[in-house]
N, C-alpha and C. Protein backbone atom coordinates (compact mmCIF):
# COMPACT_ATOMS: atom_id res chain seq x y z
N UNK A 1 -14.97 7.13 8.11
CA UNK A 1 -13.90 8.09 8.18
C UNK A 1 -12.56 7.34 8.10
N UNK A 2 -11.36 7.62 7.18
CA UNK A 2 -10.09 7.27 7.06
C UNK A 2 -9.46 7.11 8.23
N UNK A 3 -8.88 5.79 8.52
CA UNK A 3 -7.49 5.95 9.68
C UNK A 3 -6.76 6.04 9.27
N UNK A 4 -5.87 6.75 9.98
CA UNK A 4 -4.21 7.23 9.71
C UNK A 4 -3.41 6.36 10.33
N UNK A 5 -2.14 6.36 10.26
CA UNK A 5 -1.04 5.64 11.30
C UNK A 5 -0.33 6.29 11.80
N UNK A 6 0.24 6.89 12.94
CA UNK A 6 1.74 7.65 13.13
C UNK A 6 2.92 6.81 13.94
N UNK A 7 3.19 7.44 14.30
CA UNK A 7 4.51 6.81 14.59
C UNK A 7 5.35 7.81 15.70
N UNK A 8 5.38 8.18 17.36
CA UNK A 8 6.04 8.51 17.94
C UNK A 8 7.34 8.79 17.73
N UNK A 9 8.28 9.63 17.29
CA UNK A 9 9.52 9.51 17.56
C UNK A 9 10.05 9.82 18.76
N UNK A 10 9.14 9.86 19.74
CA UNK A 10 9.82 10.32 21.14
C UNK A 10 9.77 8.52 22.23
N UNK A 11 8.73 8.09 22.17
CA UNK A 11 8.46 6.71 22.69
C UNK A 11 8.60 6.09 21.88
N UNK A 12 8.59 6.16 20.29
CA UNK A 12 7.99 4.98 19.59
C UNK A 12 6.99 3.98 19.55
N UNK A 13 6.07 4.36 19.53
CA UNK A 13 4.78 4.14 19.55
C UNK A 13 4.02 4.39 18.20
N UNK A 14 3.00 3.33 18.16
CA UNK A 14 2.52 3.61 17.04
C UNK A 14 1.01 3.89 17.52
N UNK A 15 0.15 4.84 16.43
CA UNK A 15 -1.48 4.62 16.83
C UNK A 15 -2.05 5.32 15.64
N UNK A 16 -3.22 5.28 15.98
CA UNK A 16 -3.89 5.32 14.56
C UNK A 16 -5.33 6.35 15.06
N UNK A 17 -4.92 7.47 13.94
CA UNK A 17 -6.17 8.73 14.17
C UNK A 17 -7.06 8.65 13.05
N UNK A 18 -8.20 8.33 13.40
CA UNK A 18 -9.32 8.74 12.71
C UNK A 18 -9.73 10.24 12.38
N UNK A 19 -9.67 10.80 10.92
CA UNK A 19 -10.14 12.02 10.52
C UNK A 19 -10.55 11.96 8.89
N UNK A 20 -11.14 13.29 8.54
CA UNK A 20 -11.10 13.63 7.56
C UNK A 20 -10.68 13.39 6.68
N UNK A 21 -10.24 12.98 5.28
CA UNK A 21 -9.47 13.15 4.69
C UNK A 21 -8.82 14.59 4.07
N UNK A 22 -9.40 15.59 4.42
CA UNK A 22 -8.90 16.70 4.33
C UNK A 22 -7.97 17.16 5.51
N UNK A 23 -7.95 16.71 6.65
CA UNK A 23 -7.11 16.92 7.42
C UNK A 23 -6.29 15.74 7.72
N UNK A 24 -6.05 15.04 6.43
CA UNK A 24 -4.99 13.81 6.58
C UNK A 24 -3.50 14.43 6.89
N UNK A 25 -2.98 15.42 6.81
CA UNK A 25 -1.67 15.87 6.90
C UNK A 25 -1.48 17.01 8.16
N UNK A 26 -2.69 16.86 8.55
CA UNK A 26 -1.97 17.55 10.13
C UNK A 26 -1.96 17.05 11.00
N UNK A 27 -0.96 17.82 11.77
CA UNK A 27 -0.06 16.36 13.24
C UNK A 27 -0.84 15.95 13.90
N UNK A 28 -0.27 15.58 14.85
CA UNK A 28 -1.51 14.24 15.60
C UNK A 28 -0.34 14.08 16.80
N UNK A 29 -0.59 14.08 17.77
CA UNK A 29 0.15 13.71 19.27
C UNK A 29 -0.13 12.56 19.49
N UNK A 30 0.80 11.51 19.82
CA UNK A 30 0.83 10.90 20.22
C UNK A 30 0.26 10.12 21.50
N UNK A 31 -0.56 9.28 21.88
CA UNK A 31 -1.73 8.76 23.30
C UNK A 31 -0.63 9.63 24.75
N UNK A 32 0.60 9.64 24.57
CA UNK A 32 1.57 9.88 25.85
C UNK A 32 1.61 11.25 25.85
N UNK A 33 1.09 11.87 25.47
CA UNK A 33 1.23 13.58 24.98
C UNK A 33 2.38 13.80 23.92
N UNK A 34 3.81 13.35 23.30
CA UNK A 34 4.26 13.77 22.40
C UNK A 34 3.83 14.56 21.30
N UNK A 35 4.30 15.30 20.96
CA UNK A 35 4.16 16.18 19.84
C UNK A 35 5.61 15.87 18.01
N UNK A 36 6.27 15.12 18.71
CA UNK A 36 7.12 14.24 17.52
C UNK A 36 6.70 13.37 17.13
N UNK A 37 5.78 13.30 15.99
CA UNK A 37 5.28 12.34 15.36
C UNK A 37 5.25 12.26 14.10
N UNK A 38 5.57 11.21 13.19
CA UNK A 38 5.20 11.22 11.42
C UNK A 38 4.36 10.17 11.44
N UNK A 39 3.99 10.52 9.84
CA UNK A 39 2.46 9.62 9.76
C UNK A 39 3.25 8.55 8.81
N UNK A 40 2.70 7.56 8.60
CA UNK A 40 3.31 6.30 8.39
C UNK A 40 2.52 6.05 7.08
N UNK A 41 2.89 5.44 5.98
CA UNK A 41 2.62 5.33 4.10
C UNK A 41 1.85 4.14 4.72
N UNK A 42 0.46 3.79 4.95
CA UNK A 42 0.16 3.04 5.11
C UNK A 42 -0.26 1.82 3.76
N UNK A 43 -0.49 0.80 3.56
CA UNK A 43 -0.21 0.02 2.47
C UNK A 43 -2.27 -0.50 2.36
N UNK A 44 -2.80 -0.16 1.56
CA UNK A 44 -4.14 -0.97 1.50
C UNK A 44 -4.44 -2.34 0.36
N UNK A 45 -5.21 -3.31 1.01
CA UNK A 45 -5.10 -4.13 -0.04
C UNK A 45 -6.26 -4.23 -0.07
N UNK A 46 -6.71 -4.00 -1.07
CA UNK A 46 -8.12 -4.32 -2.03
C UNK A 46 -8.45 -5.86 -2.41
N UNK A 47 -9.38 -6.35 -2.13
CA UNK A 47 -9.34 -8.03 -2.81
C UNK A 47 -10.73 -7.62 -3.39
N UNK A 48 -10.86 -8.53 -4.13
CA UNK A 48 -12.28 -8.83 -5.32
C UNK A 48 -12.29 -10.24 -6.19
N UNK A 49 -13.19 -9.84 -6.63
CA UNK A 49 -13.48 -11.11 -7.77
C UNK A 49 -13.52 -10.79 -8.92
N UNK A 50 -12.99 -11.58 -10.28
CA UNK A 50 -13.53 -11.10 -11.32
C UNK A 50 -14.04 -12.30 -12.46
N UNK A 51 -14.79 -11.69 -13.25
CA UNK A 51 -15.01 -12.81 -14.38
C UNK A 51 -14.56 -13.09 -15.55
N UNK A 52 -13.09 -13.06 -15.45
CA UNK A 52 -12.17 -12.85 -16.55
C UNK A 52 -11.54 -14.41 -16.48
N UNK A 53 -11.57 -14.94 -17.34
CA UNK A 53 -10.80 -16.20 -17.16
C UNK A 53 -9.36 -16.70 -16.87
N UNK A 54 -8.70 -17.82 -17.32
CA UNK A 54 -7.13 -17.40 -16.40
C UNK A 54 -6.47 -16.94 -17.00
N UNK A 55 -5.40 -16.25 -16.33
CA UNK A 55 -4.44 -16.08 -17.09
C UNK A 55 -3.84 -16.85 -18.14
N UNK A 56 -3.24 -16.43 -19.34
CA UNK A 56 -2.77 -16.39 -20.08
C UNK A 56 -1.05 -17.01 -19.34
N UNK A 57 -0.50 -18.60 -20.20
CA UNK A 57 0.34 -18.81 -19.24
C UNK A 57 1.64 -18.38 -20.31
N UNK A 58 2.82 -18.06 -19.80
CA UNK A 58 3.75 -17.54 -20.44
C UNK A 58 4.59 -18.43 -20.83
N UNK A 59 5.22 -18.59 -21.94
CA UNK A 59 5.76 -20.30 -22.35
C UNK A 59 5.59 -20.68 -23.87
N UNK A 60 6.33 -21.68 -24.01
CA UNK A 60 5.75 -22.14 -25.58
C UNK A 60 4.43 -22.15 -26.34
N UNK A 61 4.66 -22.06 -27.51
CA UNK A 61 3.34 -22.11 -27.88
C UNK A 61 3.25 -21.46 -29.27
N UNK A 62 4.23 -19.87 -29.46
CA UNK A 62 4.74 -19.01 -30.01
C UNK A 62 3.18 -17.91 -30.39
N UNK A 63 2.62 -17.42 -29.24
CA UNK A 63 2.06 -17.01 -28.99
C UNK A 63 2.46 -15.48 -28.37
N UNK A 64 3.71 -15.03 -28.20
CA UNK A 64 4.38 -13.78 -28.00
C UNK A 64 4.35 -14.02 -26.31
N UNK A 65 4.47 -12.81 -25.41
CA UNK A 65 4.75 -13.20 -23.78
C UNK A 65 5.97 -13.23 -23.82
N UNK A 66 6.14 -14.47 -23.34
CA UNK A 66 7.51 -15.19 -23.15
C UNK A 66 8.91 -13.78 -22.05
N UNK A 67 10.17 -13.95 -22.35
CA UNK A 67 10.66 -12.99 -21.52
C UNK A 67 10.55 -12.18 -22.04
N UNK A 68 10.68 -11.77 -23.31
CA UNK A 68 11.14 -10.28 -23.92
C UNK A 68 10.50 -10.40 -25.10
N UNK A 69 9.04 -10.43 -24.47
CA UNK A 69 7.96 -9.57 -25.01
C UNK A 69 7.55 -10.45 -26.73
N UNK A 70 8.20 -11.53 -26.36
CA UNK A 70 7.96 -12.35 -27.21
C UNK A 70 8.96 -13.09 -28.04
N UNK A 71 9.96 -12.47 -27.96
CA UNK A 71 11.49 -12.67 -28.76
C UNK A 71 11.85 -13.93 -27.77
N UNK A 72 13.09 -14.51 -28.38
CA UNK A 72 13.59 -15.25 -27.81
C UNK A 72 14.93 -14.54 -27.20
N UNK A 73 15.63 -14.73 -25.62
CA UNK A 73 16.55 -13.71 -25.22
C UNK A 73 17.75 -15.10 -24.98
N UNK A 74 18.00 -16.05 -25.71
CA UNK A 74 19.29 -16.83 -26.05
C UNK A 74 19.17 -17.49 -25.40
């Protein structure tokens, strides 16, 4: 099940509600009883692996890249 984040505006406090994702957008009180709370854009980071080799390095060569998309910018 998704955690949420909120954010007290009465204590300032932060905590985190486990629900639904269908009920991701309704309020949530705060552990102190508050009822002023917004939910917080929380940020997820995904890591993995892949089998793609390296990047491609940007630079001489005249291979296009470079700053502007391959042109030279003076």
């Amino acid at each position: 099940m998704p955690r949420y984040e909120f954010r007290c505006r009465s204590c300032d406090d932060t905590f985190e509600v486990s629900r639904p994702m269908a009920e991701s957008s309704a309020p949530a009180s705060c552990p102190a009883g508050h009822d002023d709370t917004v939910k917080l854009l929380s940020a997820v980071a995904v890591g993995g692996t892949t089998s793609a080799g390296p990047a491609p390095s940007a630079g001489g060569g005249g291979g296009g890249g470079g700053c502007c998309g391959g042109g030279c910018c003076g």
